[in-house]
Protein backbone atom coordinates (compact mmCIF):
# COMPACT_ATOMS: atom_id res chain seq x y z
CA UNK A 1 156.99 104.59 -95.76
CA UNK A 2 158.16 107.77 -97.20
CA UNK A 3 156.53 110.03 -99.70
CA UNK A 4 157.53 110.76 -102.71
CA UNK A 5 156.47 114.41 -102.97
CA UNK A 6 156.21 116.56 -106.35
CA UNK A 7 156.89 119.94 -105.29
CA UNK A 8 156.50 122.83 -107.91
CA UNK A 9 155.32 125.85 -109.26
CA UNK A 10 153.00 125.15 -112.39
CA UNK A 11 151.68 128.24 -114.75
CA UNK A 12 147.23 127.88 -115.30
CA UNK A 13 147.97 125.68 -118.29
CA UNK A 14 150.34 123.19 -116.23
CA UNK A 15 153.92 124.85 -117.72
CA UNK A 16 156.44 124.73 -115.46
CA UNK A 17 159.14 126.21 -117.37
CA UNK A 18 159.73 128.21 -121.21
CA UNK A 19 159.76 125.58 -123.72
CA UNK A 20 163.67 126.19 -123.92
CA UNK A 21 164.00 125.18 -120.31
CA UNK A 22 165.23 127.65 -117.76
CA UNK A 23 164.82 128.65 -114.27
CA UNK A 24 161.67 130.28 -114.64
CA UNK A 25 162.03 132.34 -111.17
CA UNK A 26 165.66 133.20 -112.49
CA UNK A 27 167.04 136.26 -114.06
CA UNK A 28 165.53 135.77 -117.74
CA UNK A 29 162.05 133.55 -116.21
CA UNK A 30 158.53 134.82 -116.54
CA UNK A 31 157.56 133.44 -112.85
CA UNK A 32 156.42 136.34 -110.90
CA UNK A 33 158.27 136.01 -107.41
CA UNK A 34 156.79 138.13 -104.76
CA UNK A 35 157.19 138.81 -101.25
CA UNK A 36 154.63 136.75 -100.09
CA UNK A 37 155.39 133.73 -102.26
CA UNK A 38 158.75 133.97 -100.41
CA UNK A 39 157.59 134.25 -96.89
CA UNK A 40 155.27 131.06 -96.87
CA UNK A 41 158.35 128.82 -98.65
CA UNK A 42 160.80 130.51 -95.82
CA UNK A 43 157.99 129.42 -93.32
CA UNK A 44 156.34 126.22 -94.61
CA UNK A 45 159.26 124.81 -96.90
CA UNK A 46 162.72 126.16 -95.87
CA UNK A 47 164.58 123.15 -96.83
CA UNK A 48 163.09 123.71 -100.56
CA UNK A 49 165.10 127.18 -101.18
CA UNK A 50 168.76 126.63 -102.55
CA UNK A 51 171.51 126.82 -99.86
CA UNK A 52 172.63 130.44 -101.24
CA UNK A 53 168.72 131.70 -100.61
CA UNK A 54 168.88 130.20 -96.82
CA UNK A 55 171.78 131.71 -95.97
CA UNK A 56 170.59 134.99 -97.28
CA UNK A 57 167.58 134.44 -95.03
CA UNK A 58 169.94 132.88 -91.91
CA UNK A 59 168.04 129.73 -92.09
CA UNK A 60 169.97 126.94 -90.42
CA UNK A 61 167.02 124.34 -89.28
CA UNK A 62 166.87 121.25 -91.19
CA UNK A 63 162.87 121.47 -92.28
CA UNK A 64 159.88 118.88 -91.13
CA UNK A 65 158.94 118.17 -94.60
CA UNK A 66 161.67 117.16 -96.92
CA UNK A 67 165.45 115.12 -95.79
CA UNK A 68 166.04 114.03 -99.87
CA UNK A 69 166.26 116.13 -103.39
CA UNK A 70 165.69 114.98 -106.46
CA UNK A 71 166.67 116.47 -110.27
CA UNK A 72 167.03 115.68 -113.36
CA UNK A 73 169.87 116.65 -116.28
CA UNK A 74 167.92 119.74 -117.05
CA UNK A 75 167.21 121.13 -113.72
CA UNK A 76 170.54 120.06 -112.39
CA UNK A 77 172.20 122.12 -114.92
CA UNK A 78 170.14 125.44 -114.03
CA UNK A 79 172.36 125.25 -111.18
CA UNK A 80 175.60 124.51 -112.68
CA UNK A 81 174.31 127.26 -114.80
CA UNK A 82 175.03 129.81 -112.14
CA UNK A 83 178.08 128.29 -110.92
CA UNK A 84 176.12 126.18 -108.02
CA UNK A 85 177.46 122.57 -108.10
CA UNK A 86 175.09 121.49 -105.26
CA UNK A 87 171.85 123.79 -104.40
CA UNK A 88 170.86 121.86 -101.53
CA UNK A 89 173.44 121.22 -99.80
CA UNK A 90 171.47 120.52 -96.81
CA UNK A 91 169.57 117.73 -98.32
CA UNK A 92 170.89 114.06 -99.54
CA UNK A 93 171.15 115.28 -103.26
CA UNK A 94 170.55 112.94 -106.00
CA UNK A 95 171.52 113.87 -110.05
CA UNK A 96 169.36 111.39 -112.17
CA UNK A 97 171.05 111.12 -115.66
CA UNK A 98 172.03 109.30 -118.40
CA UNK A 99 174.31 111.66 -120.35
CA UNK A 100 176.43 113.06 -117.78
CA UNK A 101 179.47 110.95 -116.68
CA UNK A 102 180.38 112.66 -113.46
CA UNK A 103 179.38 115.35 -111.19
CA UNK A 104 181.59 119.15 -109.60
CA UNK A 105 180.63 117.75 -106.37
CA UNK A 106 181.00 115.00 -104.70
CA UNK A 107 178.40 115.43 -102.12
CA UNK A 108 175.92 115.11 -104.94
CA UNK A 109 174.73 111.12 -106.27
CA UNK A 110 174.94 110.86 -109.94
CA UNK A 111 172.12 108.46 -110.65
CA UNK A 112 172.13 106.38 -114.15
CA UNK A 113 170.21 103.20 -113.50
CA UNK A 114 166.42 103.11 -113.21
CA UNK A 115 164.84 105.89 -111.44
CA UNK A 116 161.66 103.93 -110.73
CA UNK A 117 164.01 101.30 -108.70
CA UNK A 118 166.01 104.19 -107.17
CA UNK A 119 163.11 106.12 -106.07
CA UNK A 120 161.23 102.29 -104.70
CA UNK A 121 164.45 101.89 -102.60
CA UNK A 122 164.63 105.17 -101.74
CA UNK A 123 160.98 104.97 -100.28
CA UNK A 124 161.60 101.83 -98.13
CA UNK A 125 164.51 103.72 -96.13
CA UNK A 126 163.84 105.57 -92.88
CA UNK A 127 164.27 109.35 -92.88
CA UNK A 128 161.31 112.23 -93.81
CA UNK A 129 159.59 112.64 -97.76
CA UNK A 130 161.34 112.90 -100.86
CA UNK A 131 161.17 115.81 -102.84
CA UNK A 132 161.13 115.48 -106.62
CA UNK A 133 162.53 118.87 -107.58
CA UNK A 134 162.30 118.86 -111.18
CA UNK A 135 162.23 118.61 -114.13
CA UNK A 136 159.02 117.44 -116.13
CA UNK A 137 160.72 114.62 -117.77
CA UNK A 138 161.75 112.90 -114.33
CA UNK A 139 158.42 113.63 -112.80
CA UNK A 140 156.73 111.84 -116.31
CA UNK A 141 159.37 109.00 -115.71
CA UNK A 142 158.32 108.95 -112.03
CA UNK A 143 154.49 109.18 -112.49
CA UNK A 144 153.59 106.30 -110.83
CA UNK A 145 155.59 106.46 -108.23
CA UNK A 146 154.76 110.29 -106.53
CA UNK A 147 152.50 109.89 -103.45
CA UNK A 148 151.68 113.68 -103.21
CA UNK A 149 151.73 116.60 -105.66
CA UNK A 150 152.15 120.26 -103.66
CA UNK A 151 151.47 122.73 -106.49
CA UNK A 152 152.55 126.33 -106.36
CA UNK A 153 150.00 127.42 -109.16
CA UNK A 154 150.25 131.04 -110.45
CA UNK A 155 148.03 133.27 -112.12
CA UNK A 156 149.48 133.29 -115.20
CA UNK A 157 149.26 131.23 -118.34
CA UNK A 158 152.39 130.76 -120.92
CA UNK A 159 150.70 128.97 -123.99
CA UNK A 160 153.55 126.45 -124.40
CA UNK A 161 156.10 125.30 -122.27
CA UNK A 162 157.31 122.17 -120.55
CA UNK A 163 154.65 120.30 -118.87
CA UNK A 164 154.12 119.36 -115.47
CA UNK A 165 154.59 115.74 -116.65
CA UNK A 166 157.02 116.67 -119.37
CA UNK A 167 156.27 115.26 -122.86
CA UNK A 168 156.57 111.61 -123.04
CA UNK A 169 154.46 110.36 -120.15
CA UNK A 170 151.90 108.00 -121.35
CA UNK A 171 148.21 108.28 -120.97
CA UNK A 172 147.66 107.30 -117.30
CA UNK A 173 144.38 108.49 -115.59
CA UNK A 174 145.51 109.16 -111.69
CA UNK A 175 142.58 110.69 -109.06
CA UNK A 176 144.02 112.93 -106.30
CA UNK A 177 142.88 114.02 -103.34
CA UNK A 178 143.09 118.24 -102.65
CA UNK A 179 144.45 117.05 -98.53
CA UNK A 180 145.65 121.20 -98.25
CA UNK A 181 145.36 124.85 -99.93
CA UNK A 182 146.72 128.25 -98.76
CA UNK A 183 145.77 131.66 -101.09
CA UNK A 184 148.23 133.85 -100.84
CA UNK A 185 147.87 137.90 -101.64
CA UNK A 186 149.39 137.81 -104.62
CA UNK A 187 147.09 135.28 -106.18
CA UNK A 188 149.73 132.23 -105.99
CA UNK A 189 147.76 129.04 -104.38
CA UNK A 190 149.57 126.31 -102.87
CA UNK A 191 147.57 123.07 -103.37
CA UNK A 192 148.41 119.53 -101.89
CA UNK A 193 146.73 116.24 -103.61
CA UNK A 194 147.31 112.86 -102.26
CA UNK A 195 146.78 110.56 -104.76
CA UNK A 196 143.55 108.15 -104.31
């Protein structure tokens, strides 16, 4: 059965974005992007950088990790943002959200029913893991239902922000399982937990 994998950068304290919202990697962000950090996504994760960022870097390959994107409103709309209506265009895109209506681009699914039951059927079809993109208010919606966290933890601390979880997942005591780390240079660790 496939995975559904929480992949993202987290500050010390377990932000991963301003308390506005944001791209924090983008223009305006506080996350500290540096060389390194780059390399190991180009080499471990290419399907995770935005279609603009693999062309940039001439990456064509599919990926081993990752055939399915997840996002919610918020992260979506860092995209649209910047005038991208799909960021991953070589992944099966899905949009979960109850406010918006319609999507630019048609490649993308516009999901408005229950994620849980999306995400359950998603996990019973054949293909490689799902990646849950973003943001924290999906991934507290989806709680039970991620397999795998891969945190890209930085050494930095914000104070406030939007959690990992976002703000209105209940109380849930989970054990994980650290299955993989890499230290890079820079101080950025990327840590893999399975959950128990």
């Amino acid at each position: 059965m496939r995975k559904l994998v929480y992949f993202i950068a987290t500050t010390l304290d377990g932000h991963i974005a301003a308390p506005s919202g944001g791209d924090p990697t983008g223009p305006d962000g506080f996350w500290p992007v540096g060389q390194d950090y780059v390399e190991h996504l180009v080499a471990e994760y290419p399907e995770t950088l935005p279609g603009p960022a693999r062309a940039a870097f001439g990456l064509t390959a599919e990926g081993t990790r990752f055939d399915t994107v997840l996002e919610g409103t918020n992260t979506y709309r860092i995209g649209l943002d910047a005038g991208v209506t799909n960021a991953y265009p070589h992944l099966r895109h899905l949009v979960f959200s109850r406010s918006l209506t319609e999507l630019p681009d048609p490649s993308v699914e516009l999901v408005a029913t229950d994620p849980v039951a999306r995400v359950r059927e998603l996990k019973q079809e054949d293909g490689r893991d799902i990646w849950l993109c973003g943001g924290g208010e999906l991934a507290g919606t989806l709680y039970a239902e991620i397999d795998r966290l891969v945190l890209k933890l930085s050494p930095l601390s914000t104070g406030s922000g939007i959690p990992l979880f976002g703000r209105s997942v209940a109380f849930e005591p989970r054990g994980w399982q650290l299955t993989d780390q890499t230290a890079l240079k820079s101080g950025v660790l990327f840590l893999t937990y399975d959950r128990v």
